[in-house]
PDB file of N, CA and C in Angstrom:
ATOM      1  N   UNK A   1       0.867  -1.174   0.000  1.00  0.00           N
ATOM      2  CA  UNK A   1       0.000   0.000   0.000  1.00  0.00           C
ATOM      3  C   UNK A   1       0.909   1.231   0.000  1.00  0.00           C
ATOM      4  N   UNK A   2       0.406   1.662  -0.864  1.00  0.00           N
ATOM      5  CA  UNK A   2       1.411   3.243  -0.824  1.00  0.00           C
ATOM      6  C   UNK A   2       0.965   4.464   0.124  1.00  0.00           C
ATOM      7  N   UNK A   3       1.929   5.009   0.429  1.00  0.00           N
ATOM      8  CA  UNK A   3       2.292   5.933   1.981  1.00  0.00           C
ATOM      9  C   UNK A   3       0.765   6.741   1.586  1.00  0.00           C
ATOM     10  N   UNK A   4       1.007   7.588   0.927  1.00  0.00           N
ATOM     11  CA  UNK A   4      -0.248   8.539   0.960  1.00  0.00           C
ATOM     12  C   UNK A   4      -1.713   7.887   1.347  1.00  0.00           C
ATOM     13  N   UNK A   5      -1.865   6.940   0.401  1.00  0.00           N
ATOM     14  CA  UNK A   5      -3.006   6.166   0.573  1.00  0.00           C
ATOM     15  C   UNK A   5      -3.228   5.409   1.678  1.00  0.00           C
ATOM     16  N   UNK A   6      -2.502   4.961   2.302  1.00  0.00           N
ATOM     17  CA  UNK A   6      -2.307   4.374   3.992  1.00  0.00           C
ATOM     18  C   UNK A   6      -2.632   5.735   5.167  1.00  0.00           C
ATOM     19  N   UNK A   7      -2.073   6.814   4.659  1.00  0.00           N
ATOM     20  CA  UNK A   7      -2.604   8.189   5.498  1.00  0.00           C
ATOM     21  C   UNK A   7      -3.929   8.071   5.511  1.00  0.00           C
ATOM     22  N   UNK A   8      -4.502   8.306   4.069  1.00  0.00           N
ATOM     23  CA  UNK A   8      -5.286   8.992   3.823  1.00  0.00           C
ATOM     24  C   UNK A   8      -6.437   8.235   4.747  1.00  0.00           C
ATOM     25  N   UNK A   9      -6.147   6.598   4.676  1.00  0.00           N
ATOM     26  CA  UNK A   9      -7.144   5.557   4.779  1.00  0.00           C
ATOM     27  C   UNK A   9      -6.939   5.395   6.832  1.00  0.00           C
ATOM     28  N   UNK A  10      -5.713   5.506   7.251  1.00  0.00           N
ATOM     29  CA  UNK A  10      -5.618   5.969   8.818  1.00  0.00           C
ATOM     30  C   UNK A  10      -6.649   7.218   9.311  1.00  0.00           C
ATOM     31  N   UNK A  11      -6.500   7.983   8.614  1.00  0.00           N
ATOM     32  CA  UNK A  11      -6.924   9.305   8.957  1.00  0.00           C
ATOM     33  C   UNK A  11      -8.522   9.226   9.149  1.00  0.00           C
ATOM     34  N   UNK A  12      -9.283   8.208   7.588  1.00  0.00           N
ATOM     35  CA  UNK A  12     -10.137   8.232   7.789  1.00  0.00           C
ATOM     36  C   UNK A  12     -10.590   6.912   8.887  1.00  0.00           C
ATOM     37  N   UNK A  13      -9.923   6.203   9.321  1.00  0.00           N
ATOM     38  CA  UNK A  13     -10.641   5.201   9.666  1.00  0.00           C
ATOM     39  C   UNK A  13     -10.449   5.870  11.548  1.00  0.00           C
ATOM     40  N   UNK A  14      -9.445   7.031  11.837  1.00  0.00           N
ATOM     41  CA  UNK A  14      -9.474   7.360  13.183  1.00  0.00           C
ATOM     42  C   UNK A  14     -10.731   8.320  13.400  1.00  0.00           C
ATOM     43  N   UNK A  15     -11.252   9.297  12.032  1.00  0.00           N
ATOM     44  CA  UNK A  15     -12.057   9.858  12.137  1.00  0.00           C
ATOM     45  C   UNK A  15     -13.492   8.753  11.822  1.00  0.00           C
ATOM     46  N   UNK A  16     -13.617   8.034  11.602  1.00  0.00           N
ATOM     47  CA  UNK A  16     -15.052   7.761  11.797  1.00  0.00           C
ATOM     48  C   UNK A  16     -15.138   6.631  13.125  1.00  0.00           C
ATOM     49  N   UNK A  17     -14.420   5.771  13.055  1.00  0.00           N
ATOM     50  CA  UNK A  17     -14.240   4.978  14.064  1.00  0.00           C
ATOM     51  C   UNK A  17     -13.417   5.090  15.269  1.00  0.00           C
ATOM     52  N   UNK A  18     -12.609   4.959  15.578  1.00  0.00           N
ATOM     53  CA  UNK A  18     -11.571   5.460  16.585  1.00  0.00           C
ATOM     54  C   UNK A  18     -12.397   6.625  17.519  1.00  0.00           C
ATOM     55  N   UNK A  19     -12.708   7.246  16.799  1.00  0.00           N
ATOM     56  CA  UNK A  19     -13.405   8.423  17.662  1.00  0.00           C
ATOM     57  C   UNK A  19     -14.970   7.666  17.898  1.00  0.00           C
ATOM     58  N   UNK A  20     -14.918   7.491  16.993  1.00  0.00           N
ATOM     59  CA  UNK A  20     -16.658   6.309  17.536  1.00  0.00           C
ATOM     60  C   UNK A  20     -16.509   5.576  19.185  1.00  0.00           C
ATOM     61  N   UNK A  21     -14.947   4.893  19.245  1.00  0.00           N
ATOM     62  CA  UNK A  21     -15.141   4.478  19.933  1.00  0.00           C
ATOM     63  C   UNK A  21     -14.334   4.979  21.162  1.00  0.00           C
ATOM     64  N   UNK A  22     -14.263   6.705  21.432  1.00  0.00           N
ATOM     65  CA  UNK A  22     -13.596   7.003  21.827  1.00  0.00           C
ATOM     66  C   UNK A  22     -14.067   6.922  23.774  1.00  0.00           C
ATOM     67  N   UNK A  23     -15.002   6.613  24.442  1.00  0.00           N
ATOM     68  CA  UNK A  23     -15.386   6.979  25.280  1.00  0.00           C
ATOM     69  C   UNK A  23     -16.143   5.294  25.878  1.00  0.00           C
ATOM     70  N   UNK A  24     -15.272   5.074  26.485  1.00  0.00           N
ATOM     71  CA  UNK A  24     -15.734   3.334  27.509  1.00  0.00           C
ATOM     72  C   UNK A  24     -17.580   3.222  27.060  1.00  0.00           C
ATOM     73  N   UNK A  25     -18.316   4.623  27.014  1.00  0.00           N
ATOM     74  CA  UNK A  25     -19.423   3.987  27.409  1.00  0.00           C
ATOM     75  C   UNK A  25     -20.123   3.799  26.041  1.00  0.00           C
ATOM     76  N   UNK A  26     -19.733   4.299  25.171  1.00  0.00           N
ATOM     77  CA  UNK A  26     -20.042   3.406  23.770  1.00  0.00           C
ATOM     78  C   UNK A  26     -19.462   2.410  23.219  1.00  0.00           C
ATOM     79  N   UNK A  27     -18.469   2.131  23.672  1.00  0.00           N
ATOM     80  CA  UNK A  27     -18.080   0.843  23.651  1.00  0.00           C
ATOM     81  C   UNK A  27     -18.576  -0.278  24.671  1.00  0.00           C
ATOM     82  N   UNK A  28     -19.486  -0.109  25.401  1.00  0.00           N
ATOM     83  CA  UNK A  28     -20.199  -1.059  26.593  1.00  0.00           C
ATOM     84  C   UNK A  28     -21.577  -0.918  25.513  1.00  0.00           C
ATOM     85  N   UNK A  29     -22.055   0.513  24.950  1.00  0.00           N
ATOM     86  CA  UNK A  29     -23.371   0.424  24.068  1.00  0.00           C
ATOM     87  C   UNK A  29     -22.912  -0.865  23.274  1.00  0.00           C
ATOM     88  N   UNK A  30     -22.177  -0.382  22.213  1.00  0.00           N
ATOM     89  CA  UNK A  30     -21.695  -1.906  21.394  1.00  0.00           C
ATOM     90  C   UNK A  30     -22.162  -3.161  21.910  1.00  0.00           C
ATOM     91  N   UNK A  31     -21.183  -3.472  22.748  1.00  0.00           N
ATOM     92  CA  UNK A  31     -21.406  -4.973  23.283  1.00  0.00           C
ATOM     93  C   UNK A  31     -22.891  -5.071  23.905  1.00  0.00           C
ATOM     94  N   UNK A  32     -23.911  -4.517  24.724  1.00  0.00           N
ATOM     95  CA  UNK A  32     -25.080  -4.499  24.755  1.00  0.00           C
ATOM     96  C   UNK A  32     -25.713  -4.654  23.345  1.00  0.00           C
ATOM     97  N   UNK A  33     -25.660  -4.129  22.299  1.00  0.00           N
ATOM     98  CA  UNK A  33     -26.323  -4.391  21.077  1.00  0.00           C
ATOM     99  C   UNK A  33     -25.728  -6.018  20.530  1.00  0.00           C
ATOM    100  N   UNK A  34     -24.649  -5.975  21.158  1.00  0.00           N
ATOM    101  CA  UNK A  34     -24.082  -7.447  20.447  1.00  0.00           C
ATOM    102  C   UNK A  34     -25.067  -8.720  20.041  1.00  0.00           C
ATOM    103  N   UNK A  35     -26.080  -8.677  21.715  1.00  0.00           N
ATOM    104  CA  UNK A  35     -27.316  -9.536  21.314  1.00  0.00           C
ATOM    105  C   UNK A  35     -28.318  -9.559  20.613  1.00  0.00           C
ATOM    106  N   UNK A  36     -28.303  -8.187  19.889  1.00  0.00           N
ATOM    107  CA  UNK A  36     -29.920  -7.742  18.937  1.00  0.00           C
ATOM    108  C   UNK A  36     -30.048  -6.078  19.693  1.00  0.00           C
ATOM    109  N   UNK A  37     -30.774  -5.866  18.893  1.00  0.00           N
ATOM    110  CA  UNK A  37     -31.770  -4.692  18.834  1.00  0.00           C
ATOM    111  C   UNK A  37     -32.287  -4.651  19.920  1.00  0.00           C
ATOM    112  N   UNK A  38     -31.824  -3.212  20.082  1.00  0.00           N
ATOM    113  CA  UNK A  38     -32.250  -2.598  22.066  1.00  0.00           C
ATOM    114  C   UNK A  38     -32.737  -1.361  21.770  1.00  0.00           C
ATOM    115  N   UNK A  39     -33.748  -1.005  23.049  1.00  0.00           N
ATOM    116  CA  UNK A  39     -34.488   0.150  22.905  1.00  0.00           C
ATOM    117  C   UNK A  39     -32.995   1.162  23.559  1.00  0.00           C
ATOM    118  N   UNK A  40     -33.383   2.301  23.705  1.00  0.00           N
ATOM    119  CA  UNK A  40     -32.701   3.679  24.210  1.00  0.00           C
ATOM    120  C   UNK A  40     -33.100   3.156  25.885  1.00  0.00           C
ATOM    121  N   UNK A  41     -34.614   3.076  26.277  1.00  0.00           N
ATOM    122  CA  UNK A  41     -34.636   2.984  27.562  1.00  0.00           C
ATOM    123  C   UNK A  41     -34.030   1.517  28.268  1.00  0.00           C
ATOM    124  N   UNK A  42     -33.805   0.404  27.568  1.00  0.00           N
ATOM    125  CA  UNK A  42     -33.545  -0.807  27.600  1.00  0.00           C
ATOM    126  C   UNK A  42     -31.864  -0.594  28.007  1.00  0.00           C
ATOM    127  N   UNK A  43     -30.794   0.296  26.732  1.00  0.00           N
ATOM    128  CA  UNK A  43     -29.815   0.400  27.495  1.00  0.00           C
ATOM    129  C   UNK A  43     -29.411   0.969  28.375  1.00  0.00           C
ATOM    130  N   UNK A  44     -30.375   2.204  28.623  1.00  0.00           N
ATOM    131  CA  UNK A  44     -29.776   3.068  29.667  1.00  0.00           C
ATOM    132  C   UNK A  44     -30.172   2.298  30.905  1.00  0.00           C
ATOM    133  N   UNK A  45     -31.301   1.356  31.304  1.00  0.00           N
ATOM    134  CA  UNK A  45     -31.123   0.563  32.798  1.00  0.00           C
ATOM    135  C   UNK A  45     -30.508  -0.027  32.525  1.00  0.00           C
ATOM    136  N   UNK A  46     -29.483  -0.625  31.576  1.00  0.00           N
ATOM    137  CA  UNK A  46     -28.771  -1.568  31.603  1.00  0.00           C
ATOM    138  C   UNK A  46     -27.237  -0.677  32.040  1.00  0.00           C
ATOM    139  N   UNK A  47     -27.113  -0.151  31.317  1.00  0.00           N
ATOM    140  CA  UNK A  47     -25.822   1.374  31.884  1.00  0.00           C
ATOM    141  C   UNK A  47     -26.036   1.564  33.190  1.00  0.00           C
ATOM    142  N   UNK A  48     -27.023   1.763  33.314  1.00  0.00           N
ATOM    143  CA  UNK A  48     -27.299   2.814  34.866  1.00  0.00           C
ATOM    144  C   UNK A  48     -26.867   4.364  34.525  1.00  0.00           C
ATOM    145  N   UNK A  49     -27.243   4.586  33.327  1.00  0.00           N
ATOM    146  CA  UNK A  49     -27.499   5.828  32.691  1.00  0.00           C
ATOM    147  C   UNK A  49     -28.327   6.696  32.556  1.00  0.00           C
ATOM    148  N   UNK A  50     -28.424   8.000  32.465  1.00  0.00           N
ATOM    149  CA  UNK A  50     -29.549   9.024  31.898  1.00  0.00           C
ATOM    150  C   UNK A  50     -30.216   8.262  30.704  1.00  0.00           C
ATOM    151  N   UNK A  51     -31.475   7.734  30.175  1.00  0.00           N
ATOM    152  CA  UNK A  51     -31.592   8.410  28.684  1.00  0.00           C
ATOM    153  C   UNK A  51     -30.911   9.404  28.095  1.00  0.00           C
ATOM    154  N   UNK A  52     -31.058  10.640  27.655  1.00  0.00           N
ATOM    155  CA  UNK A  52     -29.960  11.639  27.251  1.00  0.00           C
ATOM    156  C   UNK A  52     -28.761  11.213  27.191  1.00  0.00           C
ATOM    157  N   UNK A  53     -28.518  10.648  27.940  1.00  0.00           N
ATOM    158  CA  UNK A  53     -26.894  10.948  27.954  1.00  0.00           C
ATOM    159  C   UNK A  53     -26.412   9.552  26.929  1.00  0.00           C
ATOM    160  N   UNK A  54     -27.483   8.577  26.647  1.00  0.00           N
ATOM    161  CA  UNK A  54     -27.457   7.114  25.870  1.00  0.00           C
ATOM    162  C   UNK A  54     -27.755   8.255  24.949  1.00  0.00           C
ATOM    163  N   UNK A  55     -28.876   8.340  24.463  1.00  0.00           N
ATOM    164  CA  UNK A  55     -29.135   8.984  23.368  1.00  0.00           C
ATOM    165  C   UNK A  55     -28.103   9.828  22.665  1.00  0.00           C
ATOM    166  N   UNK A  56     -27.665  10.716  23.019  1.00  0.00           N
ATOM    167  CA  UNK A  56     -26.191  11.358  22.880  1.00  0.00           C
ATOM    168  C   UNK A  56     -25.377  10.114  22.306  1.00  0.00           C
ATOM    169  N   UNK A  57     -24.823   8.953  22.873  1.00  0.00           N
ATOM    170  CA  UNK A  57     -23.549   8.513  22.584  1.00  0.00           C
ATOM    171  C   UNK A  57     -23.971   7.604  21.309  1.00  0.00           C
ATOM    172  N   UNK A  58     -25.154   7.554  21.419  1.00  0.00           N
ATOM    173  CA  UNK A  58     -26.205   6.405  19.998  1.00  0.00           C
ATOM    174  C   UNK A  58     -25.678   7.484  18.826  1.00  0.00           C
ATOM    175  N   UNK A  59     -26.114   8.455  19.227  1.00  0.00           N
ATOM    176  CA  UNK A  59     -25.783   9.494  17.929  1.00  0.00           C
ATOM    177  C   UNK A  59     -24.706   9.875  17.308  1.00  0.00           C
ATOM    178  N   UNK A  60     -23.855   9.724  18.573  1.00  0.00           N
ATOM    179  CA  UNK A  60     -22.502   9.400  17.478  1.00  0.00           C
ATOM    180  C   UNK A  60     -22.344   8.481  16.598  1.00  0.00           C
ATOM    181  N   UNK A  61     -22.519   7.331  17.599  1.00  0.00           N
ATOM    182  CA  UNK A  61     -21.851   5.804  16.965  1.00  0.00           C
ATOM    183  C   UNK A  61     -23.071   5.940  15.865  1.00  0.00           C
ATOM    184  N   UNK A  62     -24.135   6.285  15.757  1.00  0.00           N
ATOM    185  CA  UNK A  62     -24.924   6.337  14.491  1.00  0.00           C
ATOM    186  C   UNK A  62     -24.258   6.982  13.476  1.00  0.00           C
ATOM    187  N   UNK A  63     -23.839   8.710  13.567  1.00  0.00           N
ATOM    188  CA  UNK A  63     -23.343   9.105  12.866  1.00  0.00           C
ATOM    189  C   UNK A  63     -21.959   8.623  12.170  1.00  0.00           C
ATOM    190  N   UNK A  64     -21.410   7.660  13.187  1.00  0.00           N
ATOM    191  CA  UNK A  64     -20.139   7.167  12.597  1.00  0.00           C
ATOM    192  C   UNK A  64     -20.430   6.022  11.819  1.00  0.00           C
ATOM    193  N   UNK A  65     -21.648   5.427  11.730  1.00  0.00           N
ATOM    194  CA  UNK A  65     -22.185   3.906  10.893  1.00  0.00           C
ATOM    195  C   UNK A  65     -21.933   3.022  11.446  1.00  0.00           C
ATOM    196  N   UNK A  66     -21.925   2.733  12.997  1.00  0.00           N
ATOM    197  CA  UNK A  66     -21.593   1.968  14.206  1.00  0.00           C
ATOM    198  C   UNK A  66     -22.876   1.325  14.130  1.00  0.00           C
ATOM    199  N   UNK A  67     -23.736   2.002  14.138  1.00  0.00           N
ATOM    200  CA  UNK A  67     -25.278   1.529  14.272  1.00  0.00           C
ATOM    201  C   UNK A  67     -25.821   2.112  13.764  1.00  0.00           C
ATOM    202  N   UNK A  68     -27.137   1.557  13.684  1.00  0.00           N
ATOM    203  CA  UNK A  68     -28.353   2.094  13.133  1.00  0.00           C
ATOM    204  C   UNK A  68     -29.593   1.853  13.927  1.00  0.00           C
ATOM    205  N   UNK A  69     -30.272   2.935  13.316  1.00  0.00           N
ATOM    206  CA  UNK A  69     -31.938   2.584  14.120  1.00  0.00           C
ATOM    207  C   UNK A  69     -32.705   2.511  13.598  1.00  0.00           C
ATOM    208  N   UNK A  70     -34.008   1.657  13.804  1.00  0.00           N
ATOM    209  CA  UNK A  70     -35.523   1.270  13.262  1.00  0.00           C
ATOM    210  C   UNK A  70     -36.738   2.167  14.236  1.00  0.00           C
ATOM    211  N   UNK A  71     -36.984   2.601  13.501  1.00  0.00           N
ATOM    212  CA  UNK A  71     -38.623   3.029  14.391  1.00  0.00           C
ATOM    213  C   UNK A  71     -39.550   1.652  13.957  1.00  0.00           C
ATOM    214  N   UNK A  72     -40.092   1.343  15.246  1.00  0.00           N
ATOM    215  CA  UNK A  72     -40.961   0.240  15.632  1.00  0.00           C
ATOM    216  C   UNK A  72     -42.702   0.843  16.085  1.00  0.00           C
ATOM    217  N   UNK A  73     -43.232   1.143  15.272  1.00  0.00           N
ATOM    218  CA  UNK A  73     -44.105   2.367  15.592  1.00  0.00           C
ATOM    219  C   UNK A  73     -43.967   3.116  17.072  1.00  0.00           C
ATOM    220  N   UNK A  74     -44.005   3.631  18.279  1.00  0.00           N
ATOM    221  CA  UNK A  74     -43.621   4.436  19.218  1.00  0.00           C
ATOM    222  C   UNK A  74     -42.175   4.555  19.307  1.00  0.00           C
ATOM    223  N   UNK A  75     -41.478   2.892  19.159  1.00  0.00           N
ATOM    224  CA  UNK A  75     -40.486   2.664  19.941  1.00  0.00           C
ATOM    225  C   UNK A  75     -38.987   2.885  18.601  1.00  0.00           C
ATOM    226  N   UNK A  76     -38.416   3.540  19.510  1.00  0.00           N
ATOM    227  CA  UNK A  76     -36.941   3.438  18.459  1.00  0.00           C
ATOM    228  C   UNK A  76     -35.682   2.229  19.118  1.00  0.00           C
ATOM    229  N   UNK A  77     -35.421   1.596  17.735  1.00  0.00           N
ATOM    230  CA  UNK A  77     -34.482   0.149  18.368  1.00  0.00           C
ATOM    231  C   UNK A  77     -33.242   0.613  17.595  1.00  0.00           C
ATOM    232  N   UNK A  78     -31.788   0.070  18.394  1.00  0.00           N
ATOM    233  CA  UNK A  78     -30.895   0.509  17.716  1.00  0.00           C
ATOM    234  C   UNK A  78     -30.002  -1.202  17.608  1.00  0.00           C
ATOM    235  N   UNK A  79     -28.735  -0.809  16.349  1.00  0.00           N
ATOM    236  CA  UNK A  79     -28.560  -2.192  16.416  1.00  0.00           C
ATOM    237  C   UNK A  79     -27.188  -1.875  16.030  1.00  0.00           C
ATOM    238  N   UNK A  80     -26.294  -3.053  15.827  1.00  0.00           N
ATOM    239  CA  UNK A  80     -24.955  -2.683  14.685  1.00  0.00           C
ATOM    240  C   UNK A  80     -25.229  -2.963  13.770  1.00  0.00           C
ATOM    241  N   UNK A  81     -24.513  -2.260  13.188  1.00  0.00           N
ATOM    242  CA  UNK A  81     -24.789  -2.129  11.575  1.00  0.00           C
ATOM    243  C   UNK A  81     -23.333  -3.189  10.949  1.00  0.00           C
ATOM    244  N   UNK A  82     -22.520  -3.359  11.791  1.00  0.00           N
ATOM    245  CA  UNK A  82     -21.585  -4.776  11.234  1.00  0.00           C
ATOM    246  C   UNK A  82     -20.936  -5.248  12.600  1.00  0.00           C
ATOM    247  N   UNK A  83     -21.371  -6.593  12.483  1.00  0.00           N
ATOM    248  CA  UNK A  83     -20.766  -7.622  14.155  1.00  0.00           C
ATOM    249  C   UNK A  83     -19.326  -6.957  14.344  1.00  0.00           C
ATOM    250  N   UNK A  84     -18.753  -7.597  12.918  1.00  0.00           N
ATOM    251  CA  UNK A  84     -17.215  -7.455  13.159  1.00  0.00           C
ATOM    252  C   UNK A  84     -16.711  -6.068  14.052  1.00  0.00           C
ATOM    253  N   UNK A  85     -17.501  -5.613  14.576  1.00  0.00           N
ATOM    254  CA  UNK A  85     -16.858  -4.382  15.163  1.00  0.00           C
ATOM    255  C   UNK A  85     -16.450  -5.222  16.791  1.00  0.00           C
ATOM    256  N   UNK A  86     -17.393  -5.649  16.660  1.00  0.00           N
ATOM    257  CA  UNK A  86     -17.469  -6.799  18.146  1.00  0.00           C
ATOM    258  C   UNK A  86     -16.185  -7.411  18.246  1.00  0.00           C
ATOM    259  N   UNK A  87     -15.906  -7.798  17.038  1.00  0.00           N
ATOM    260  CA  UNK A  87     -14.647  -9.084  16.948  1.00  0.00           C
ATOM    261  C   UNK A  87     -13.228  -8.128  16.819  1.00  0.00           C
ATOM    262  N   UNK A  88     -13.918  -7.136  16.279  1.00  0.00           N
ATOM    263  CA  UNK A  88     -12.149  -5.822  16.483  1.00  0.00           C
ATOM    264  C   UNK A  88     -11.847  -5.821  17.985  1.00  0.00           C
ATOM    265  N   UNK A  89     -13.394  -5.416  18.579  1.00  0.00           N
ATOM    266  CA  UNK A  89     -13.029  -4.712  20.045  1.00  0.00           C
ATOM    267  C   UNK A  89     -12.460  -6.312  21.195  1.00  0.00           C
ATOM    268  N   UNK A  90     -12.880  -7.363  20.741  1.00  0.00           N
ATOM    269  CA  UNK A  90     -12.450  -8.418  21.086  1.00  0.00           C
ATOM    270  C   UNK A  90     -11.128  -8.485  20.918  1.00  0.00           C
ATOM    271  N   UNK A  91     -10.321  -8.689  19.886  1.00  0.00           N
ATOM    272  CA  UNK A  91      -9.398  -8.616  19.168  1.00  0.00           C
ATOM    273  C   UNK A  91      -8.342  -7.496  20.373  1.00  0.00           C
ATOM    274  N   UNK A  92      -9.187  -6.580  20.475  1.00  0.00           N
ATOM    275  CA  UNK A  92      -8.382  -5.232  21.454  1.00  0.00           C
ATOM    276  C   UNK A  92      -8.214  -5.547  22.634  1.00  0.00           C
ATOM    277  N   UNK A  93      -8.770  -6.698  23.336  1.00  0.00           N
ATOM    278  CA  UNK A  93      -9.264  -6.548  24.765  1.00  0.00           C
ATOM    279  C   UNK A  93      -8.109  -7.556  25.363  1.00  0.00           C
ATOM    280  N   UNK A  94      -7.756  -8.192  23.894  1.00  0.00           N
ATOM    281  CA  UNK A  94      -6.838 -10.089  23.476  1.00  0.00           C
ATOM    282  C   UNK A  94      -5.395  -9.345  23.918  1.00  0.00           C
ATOM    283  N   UNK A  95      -5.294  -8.267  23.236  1.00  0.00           N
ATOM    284  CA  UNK A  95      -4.469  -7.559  23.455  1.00  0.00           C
ATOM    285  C   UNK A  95      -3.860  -6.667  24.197  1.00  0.00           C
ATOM    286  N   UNK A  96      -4.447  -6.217  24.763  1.00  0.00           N
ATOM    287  CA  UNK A  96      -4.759  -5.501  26.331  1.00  0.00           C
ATOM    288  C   UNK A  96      -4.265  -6.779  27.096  1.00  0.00           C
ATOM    289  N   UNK A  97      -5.154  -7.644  27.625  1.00  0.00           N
ATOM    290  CA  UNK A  97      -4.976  -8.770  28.102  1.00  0.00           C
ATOM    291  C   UNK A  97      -3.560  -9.123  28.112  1.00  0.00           C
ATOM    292  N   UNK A  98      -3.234  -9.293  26.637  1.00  0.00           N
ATOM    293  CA  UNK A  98      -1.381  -9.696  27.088  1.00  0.00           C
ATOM    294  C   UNK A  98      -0.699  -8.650  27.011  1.00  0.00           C
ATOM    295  N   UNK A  99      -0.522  -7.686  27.133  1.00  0.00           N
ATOM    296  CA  UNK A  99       0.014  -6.117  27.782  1.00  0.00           C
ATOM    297  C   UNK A  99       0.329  -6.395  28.878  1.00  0.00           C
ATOM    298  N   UNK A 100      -0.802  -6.447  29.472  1.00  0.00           N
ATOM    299  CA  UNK A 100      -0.801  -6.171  31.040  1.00  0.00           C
ATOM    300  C   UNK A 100      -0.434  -7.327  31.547  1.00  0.00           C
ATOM    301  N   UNK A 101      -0.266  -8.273  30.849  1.00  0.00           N
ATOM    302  CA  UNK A 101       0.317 -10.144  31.362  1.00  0.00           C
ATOM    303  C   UNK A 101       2.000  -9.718  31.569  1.00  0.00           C
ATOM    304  N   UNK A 102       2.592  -8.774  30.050  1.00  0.00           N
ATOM    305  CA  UNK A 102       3.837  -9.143  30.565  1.00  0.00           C
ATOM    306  C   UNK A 102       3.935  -8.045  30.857  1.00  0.00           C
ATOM    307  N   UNK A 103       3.319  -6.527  31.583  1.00  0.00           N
ATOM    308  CA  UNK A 103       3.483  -6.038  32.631  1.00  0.00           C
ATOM    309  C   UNK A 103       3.791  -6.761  33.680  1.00  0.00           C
ATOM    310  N   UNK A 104       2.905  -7.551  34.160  1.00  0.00           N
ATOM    311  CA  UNK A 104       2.722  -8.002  35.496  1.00  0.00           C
ATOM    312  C   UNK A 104       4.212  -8.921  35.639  1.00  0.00           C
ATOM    313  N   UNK A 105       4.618  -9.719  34.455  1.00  0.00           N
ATOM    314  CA  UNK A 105       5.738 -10.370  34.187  1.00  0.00           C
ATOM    315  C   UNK A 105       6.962  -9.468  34.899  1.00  0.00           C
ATOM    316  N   UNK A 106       6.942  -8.506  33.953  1.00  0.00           N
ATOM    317  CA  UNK A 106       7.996  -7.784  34.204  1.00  0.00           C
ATOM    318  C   UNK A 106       8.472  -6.981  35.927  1.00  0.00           C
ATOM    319  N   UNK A 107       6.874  -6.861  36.370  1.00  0.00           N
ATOM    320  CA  UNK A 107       7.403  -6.530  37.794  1.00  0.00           C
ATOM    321  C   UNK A 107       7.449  -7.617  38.720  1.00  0.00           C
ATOM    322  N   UNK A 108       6.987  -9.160  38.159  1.00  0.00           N
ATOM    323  CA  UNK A 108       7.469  -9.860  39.289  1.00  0.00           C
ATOM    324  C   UNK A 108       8.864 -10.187  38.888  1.00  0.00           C
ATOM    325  N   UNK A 109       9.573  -9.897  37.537  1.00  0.00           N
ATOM    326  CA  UNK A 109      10.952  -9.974  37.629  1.00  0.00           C
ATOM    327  C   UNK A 109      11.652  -9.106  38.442  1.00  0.00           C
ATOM    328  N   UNK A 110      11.275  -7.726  38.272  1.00  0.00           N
ATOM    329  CA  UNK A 110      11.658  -6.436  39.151  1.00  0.00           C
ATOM    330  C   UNK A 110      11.827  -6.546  40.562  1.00  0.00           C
ATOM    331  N   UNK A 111      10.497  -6.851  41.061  1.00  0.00           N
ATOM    332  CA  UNK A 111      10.422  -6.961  42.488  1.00  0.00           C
ATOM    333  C   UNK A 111      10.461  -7.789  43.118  1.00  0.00           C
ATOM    334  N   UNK A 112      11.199  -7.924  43.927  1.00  0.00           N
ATOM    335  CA  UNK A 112      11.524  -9.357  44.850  1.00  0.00           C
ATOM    336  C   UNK A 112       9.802  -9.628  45.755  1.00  0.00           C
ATOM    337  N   UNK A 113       9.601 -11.495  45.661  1.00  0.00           N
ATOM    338  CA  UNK A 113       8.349 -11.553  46.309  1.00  0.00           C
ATOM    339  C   UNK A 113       9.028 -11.911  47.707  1.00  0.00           C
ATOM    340  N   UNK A 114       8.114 -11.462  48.658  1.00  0.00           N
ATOM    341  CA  UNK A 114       8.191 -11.739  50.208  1.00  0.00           C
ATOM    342  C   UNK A 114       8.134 -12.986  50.473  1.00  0.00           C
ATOM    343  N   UNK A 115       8.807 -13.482  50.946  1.00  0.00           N
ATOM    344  CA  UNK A 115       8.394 -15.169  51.289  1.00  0.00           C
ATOM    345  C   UNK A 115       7.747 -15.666  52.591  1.00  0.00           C
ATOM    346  N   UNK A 116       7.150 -16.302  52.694  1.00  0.00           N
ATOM    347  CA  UNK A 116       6.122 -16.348  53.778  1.00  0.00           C
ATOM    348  C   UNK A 116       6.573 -17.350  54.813  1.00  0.00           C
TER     349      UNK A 116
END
């Protein structure tokens, strides 16, 4: 892939996504939708959230093509609009996970354990 086109395609993928998922609590929305189509009031007791303040973070990840929503005559349902986002943030967590493994590695090399 050539340099420019690798920018161009970073740049866009930090601006629609990356920033989508810039804030823990749309990334907890995500995985709540993971099972299907949820109302606004459905995730926010599940958050222990405002409405508003769900509504707000839906609208991003909407605007970023994270999700989408159906009006159900009264009711509005929101959903992902592609799993694989699930399997990225999985993918992230795999990774995280062994970060912090050979963190932990590294300071029981560092620090002497107490012996009992």
């Amino acid at each position: 892939m050539e340099d420019r086109s690798l920018r161009n395609e970073v740049n866009l993928l930090h601006a629609q996504v990356c920033r989508g998922l810039a804030d823990p609590k749309r990334i907890l929305l995500l995985y709540y939708l993971a099972d299907g189509p949820r109302r606004v009031t459905d995730l926010a007791e599940a958050l222990d959230l405002p409405q508003p303040t769900v509504s707000h973070h839906l609208r991003i990840l909407r605007e970023r093509g994270l999700v989408q929503s159906e009006r159900r005559g009264t009711e509005v349902y929101y959903a992902l609009t592609d799993r694989r986002v699930i399997e990225a943030l999985d993918l992230l967590r795999a990774v995280l996970a062994d970060l912090l493994a050979r963190q932990a590695d590294l300071v029981d090399q560092v620090v002497p354990q107490k012996s009992e």
